[in-house]
PDB file of N, CA and C in Angstrom:
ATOM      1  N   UNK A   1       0.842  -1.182   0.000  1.00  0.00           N
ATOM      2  CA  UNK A   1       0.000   0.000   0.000  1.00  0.00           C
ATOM      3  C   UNK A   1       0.889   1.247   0.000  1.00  0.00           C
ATOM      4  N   UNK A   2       0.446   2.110  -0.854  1.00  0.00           N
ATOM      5  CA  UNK A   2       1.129   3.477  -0.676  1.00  0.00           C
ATOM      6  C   UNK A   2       1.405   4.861  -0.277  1.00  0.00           C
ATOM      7  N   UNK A   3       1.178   5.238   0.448  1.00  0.00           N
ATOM      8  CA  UNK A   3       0.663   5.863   1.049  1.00  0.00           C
ATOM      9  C   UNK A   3       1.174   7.581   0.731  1.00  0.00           C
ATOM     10  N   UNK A   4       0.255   8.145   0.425  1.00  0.00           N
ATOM     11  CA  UNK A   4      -0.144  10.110   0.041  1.00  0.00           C
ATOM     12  C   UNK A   4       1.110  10.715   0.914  1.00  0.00           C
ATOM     13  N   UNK A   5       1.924  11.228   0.562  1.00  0.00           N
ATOM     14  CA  UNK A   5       2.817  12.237   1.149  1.00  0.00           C
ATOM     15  C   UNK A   5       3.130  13.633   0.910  1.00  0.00           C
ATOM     16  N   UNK A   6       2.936  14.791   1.333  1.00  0.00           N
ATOM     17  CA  UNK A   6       2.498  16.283   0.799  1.00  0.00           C
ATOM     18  C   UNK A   6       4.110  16.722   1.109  1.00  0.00           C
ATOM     19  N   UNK A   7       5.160  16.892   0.155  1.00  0.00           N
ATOM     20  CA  UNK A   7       6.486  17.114   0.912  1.00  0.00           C
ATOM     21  C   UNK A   7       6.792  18.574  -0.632  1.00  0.00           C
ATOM     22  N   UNK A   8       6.937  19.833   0.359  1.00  0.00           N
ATOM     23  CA  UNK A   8       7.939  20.704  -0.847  1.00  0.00           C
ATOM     24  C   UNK A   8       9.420  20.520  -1.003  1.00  0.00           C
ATOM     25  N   UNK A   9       9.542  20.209  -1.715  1.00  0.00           N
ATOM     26  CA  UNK A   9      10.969  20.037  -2.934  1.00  0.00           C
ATOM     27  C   UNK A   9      11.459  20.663  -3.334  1.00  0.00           C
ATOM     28  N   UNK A  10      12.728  21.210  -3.372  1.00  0.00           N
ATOM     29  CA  UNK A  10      13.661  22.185  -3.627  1.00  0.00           C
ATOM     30  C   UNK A  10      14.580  21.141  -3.998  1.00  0.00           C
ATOM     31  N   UNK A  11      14.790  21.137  -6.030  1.00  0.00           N
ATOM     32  CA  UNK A  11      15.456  20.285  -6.762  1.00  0.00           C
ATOM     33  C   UNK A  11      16.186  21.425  -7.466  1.00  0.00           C
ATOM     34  N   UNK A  12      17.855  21.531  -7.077  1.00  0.00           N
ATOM     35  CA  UNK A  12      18.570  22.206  -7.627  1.00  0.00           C
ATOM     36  C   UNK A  12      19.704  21.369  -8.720  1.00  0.00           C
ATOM     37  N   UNK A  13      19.585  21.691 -10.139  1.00  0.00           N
ATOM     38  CA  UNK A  13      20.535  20.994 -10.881  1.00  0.00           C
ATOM     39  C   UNK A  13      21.805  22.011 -11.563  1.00  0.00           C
ATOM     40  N   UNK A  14      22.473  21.299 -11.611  1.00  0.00           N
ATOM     41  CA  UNK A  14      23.781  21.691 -12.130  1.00  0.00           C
ATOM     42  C   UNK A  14      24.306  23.162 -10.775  1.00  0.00           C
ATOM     43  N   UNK A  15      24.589  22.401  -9.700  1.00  0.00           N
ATOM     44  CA  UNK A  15      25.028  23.467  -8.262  1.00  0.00           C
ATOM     45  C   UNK A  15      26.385  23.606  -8.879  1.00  0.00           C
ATOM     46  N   UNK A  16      26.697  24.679  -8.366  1.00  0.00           N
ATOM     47  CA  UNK A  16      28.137  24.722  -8.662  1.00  0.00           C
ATOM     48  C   UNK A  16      29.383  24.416  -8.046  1.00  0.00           C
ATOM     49  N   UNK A  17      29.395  23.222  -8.130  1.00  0.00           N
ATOM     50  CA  UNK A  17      30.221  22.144  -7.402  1.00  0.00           C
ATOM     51  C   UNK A  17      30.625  21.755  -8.928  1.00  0.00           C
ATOM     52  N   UNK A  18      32.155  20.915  -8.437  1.00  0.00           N
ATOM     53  CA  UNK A  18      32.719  19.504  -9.757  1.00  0.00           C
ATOM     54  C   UNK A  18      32.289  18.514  -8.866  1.00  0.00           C
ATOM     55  N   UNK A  19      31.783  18.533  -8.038  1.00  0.00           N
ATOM     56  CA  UNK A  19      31.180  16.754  -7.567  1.00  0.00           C
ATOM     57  C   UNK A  19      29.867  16.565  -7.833  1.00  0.00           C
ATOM     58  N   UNK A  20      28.884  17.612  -7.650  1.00  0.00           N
ATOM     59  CA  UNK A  20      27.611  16.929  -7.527  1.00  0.00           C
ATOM     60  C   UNK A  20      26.700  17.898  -8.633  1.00  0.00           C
ATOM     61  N   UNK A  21      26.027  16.487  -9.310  1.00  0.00           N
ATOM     62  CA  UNK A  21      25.318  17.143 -10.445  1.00  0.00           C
ATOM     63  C   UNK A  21      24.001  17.525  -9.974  1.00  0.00           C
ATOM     64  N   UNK A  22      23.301  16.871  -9.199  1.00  0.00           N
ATOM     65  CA  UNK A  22      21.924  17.435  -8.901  1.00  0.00           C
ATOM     66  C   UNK A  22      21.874  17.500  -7.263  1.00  0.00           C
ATOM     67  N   UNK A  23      21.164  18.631  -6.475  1.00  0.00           N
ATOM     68  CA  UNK A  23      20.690  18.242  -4.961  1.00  0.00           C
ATOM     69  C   UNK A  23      19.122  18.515  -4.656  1.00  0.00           C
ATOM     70  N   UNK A  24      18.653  17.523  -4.026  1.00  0.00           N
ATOM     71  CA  UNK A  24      17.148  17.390  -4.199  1.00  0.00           C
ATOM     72  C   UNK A  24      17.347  17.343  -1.969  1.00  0.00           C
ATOM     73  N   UNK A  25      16.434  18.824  -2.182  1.00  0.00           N
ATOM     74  CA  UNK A  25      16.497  19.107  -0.851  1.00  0.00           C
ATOM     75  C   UNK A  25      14.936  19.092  -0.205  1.00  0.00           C
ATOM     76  N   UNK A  26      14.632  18.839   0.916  1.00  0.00           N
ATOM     77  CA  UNK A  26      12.743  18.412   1.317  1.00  0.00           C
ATOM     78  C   UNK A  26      12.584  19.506   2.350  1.00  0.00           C
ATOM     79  N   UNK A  27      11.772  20.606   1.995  1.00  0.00           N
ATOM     80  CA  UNK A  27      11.652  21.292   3.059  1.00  0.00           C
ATOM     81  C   UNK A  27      10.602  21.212   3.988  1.00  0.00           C
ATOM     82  N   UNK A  28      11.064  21.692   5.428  1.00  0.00           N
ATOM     83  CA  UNK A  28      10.520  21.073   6.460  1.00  0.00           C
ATOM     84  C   UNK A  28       9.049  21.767   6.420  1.00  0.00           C
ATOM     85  N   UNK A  29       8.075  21.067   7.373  1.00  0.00           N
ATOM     86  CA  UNK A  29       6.688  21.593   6.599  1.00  0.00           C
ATOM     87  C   UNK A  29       6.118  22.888   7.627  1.00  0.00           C
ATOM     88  N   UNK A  30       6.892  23.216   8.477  1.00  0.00           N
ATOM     89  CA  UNK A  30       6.163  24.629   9.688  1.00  0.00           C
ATOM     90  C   UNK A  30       7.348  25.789   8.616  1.00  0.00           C
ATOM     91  N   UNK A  31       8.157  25.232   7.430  1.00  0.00           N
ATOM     92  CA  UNK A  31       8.899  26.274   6.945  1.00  0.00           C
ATOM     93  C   UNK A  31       8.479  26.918   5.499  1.00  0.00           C
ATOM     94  N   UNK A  32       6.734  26.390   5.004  1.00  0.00           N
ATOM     95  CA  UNK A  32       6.493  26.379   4.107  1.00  0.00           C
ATOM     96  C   UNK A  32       6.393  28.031   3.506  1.00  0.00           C
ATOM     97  N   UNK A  33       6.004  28.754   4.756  1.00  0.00           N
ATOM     98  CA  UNK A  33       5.541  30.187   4.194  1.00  0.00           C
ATOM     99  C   UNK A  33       7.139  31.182   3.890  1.00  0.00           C
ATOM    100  N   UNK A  34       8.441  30.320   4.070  1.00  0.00           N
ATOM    101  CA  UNK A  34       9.430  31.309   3.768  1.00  0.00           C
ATOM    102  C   UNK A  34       9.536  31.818   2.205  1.00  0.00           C
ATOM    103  N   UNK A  35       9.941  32.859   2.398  1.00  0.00           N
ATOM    104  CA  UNK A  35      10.185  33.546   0.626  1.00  0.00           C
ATOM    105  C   UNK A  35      11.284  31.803   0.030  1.00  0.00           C
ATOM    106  N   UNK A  36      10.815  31.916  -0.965  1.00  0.00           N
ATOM    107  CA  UNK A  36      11.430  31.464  -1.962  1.00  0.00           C
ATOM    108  C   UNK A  36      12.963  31.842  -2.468  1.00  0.00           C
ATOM    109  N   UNK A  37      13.491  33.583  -2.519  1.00  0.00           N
ATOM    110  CA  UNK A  37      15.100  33.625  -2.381  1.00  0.00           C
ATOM    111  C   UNK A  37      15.510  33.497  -0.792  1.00  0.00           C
ATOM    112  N   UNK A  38      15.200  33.106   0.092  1.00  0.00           N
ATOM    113  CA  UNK A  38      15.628  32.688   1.299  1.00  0.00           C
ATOM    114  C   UNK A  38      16.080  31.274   1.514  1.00  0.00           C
ATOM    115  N   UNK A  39      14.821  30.425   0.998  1.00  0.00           N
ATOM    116  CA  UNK A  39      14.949  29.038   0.507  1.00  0.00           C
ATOM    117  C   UNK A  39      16.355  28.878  -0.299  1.00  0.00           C
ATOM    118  N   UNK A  40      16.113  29.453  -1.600  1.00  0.00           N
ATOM    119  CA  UNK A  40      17.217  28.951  -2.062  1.00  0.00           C
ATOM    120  C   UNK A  40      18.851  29.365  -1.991  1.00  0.00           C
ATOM    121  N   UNK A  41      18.459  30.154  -1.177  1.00  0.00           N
ATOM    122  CA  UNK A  41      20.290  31.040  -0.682  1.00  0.00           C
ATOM    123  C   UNK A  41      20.904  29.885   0.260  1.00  0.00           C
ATOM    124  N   UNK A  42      19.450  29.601   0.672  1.00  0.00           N
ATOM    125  CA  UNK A  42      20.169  28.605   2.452  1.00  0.00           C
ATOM    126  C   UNK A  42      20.526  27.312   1.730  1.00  0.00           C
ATOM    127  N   UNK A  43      19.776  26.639   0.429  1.00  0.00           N
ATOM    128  CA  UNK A  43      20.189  25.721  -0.034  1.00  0.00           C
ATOM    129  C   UNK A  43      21.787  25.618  -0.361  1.00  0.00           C
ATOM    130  N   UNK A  44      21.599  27.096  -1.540  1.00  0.00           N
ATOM    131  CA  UNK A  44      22.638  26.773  -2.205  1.00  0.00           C
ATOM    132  C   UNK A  44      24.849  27.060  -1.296  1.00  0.00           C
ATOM    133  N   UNK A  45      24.046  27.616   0.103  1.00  0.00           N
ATOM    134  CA  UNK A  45      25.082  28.001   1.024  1.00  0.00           C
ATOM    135  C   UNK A  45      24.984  26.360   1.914  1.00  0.00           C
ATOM    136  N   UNK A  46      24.142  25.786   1.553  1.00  0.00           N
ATOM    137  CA  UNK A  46      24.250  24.275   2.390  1.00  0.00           C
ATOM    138  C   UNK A  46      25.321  23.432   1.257  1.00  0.00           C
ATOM    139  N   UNK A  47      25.358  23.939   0.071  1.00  0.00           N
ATOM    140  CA  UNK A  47      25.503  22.777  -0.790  1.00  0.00           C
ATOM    141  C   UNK A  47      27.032  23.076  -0.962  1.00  0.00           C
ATOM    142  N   UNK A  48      27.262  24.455  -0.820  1.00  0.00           N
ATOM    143  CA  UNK A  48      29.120  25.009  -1.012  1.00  0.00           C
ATOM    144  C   UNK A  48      29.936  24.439   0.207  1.00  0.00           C
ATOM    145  N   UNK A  49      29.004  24.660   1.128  1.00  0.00           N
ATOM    146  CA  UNK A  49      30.026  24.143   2.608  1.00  0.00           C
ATOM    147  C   UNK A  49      29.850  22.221   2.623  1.00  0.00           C
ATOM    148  N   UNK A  50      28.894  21.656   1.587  1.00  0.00           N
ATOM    149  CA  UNK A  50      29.505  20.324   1.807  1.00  0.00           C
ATOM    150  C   UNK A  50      30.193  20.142   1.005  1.00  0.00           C
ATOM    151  N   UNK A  51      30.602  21.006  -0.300  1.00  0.00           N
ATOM    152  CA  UNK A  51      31.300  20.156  -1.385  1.00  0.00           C
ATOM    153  C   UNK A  51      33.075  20.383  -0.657  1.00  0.00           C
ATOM    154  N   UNK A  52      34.004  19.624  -1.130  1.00  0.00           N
ATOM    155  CA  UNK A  52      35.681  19.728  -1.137  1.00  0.00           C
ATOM    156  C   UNK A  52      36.040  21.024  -1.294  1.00  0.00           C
ATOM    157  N   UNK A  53      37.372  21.653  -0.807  1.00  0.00           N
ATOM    158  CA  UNK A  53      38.211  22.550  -1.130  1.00  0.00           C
ATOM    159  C   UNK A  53      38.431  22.524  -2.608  1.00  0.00           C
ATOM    160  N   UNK A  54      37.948  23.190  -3.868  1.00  0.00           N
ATOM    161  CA  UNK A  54      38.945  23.430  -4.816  1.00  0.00           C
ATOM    162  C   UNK A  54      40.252  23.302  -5.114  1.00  0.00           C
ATOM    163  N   UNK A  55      40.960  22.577  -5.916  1.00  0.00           N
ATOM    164  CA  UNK A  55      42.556  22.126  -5.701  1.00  0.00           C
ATOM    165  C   UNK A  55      42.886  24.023  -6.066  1.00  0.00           C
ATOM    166  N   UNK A  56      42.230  25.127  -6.374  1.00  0.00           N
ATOM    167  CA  UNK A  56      43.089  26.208  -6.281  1.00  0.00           C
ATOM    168  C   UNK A  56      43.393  26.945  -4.933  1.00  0.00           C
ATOM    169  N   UNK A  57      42.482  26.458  -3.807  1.00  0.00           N
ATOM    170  CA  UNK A  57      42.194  26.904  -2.539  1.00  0.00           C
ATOM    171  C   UNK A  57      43.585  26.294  -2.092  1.00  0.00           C
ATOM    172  N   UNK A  58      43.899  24.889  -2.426  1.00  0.00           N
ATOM    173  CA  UNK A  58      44.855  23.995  -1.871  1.00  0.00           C
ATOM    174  C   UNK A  58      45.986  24.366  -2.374  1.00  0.00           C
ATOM    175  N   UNK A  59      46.019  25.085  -3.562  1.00  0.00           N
ATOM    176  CA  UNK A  59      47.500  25.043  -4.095  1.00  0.00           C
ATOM    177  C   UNK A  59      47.905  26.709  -3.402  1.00  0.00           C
ATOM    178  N   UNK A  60      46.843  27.556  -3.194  1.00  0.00           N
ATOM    179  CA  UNK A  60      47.062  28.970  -2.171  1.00  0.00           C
ATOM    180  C   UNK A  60      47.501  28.604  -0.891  1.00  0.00           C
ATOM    181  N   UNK A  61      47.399  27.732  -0.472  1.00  0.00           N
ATOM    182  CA  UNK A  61      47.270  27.283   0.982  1.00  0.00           C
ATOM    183  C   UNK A  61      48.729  26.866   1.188  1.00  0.00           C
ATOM    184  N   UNK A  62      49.220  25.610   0.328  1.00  0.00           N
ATOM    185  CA  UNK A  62      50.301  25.560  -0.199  1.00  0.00           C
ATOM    186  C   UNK A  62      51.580  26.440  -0.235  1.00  0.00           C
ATOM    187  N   UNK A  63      51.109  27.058  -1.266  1.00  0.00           N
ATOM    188  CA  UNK A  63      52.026  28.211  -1.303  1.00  0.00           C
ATOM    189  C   UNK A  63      52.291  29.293   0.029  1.00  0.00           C
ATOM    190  N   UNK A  64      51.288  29.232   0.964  1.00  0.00           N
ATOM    191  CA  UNK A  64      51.730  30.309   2.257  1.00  0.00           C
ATOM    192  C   UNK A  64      52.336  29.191   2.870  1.00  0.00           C
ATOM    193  N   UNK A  65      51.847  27.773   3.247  1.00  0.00           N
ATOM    194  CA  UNK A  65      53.104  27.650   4.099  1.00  0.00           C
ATOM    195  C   UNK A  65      54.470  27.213   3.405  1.00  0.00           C
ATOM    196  N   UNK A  66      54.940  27.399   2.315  1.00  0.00           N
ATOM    197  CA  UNK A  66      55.898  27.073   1.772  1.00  0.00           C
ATOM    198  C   UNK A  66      56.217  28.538   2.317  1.00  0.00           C
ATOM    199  N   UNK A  67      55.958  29.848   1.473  1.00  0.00           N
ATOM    200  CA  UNK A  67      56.388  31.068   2.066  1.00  0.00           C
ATOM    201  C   UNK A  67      56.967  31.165   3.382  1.00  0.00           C
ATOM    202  N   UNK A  68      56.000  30.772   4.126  1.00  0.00           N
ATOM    203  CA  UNK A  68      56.321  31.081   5.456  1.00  0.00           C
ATOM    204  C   UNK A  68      57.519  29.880   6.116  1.00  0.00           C
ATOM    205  N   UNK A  69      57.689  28.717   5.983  1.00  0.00           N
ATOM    206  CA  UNK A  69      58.470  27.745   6.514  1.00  0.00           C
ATOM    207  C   UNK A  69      60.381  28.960   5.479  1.00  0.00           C
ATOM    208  N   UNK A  70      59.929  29.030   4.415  1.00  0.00           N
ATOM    209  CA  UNK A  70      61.052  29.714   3.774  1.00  0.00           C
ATOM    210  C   UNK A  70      61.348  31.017   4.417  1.00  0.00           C
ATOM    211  N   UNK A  71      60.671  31.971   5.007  1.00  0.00           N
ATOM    212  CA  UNK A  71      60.679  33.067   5.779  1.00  0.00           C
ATOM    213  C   UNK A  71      61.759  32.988   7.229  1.00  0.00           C
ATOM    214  N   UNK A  72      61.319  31.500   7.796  1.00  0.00           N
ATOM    215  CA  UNK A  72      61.379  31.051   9.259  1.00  0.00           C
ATOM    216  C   UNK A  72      63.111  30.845   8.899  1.00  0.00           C
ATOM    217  N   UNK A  73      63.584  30.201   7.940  1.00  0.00           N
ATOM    218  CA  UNK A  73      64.270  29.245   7.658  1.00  0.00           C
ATOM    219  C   UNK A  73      65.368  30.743   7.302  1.00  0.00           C
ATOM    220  N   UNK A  74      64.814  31.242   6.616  1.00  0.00           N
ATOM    221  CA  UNK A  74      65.711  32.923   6.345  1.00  0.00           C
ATOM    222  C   UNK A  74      66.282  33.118   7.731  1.00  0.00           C
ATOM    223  N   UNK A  75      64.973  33.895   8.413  1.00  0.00           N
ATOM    224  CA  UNK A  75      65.242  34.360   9.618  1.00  0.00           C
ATOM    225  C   UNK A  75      65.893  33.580  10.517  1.00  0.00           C
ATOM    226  N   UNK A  76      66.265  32.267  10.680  1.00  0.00           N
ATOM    227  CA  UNK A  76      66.761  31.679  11.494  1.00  0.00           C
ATOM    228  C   UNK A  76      68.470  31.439  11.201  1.00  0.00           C
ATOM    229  N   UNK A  77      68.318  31.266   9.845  1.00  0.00           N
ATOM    230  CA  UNK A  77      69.565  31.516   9.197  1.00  0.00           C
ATOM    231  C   UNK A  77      70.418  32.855   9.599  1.00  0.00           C
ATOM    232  N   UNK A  78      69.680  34.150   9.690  1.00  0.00           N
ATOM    233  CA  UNK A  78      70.652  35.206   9.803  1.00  0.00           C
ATOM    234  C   UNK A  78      70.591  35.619  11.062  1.00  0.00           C
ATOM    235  N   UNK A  79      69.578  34.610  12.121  1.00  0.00           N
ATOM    236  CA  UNK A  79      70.222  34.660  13.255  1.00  0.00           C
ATOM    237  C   UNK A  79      71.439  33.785  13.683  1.00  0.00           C
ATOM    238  N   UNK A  80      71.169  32.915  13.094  1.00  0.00           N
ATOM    239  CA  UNK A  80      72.802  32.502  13.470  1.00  0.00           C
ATOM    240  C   UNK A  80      73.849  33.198  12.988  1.00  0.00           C
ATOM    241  N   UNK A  81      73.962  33.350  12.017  1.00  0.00           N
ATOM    242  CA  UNK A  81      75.194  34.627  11.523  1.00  0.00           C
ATOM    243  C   UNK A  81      75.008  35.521  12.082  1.00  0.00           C
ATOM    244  N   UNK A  82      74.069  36.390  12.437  1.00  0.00           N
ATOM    245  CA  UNK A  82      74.358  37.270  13.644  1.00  0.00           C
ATOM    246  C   UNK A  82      74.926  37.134  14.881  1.00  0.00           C
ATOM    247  N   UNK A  83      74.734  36.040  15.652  1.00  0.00           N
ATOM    248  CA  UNK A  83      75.479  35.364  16.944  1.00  0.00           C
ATOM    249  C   UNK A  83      76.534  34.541  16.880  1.00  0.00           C
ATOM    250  N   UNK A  84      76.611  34.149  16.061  1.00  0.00           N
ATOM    251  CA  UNK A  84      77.897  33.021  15.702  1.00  0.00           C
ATOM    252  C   UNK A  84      79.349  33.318  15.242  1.00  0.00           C
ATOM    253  N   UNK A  85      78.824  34.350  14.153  1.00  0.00           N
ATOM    254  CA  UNK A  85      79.813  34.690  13.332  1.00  0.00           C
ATOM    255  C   UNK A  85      80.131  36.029  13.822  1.00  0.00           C
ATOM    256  N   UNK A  86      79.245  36.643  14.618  1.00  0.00           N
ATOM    257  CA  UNK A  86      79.753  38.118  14.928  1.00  0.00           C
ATOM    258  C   UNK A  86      80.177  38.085  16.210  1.00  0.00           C
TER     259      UNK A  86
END
C-alpha cells in the first residue's frame, strides 16, 4: 500500500560544485511560508560548505606555508650569523 505524502521540494541541478550534479532538498513543513530567495540562498550556502576545497584553494594554501616555513628558515639563518659569526 502506498501511502499520500504532501512534501515541498527544492530540486537544484547543475550546483556549482565539480562533484555533484543534482541536490534534491525536502523542506521542512512549519517552513512552508518562507520567501522562496531565502529558501534557495540557504540551499545553495548548504551545498558550497559540503562540497571539497577546490585544488586552487589547496594550491594557495600551499604556497603560504611554503612562504612562510622559507621566511622562518631565512630568519633563522641570519640569526645565526648574527650570533655566531659576529
Amino acid at each position: 500500500m502506498i501511502k499520500g505524502v504532501n512534501k515541498k521540494v527544492l530540486e537544484i541541478n547543475n550546483p556549482q560544485s565539480l562533484y555533484f550534479e543534482k541536490a534534491v532538498l525536502y523542506l521542512k513543513p512549519n517552513m512552508s511560508s518562507v520567501s522562496c530567495k531565502l529558501v534557495r540562498a540557504e540551499a545553495e550556502q548548504m551545498i558550497r560548505s559540503m562540497s571539497p576545497k577546490t585544488p586552487k584553494s589547496f594550491a594557495l594554501r600551499w604556497l603560504a606555508v611554503a612562504a612562510a616555513a622559507f621566511l622562518l628558515g631565512f630568519c633563522g639563518a641570519l640569526a645565526a650569523y648574527w650570533f655566531v659569526i659576529k
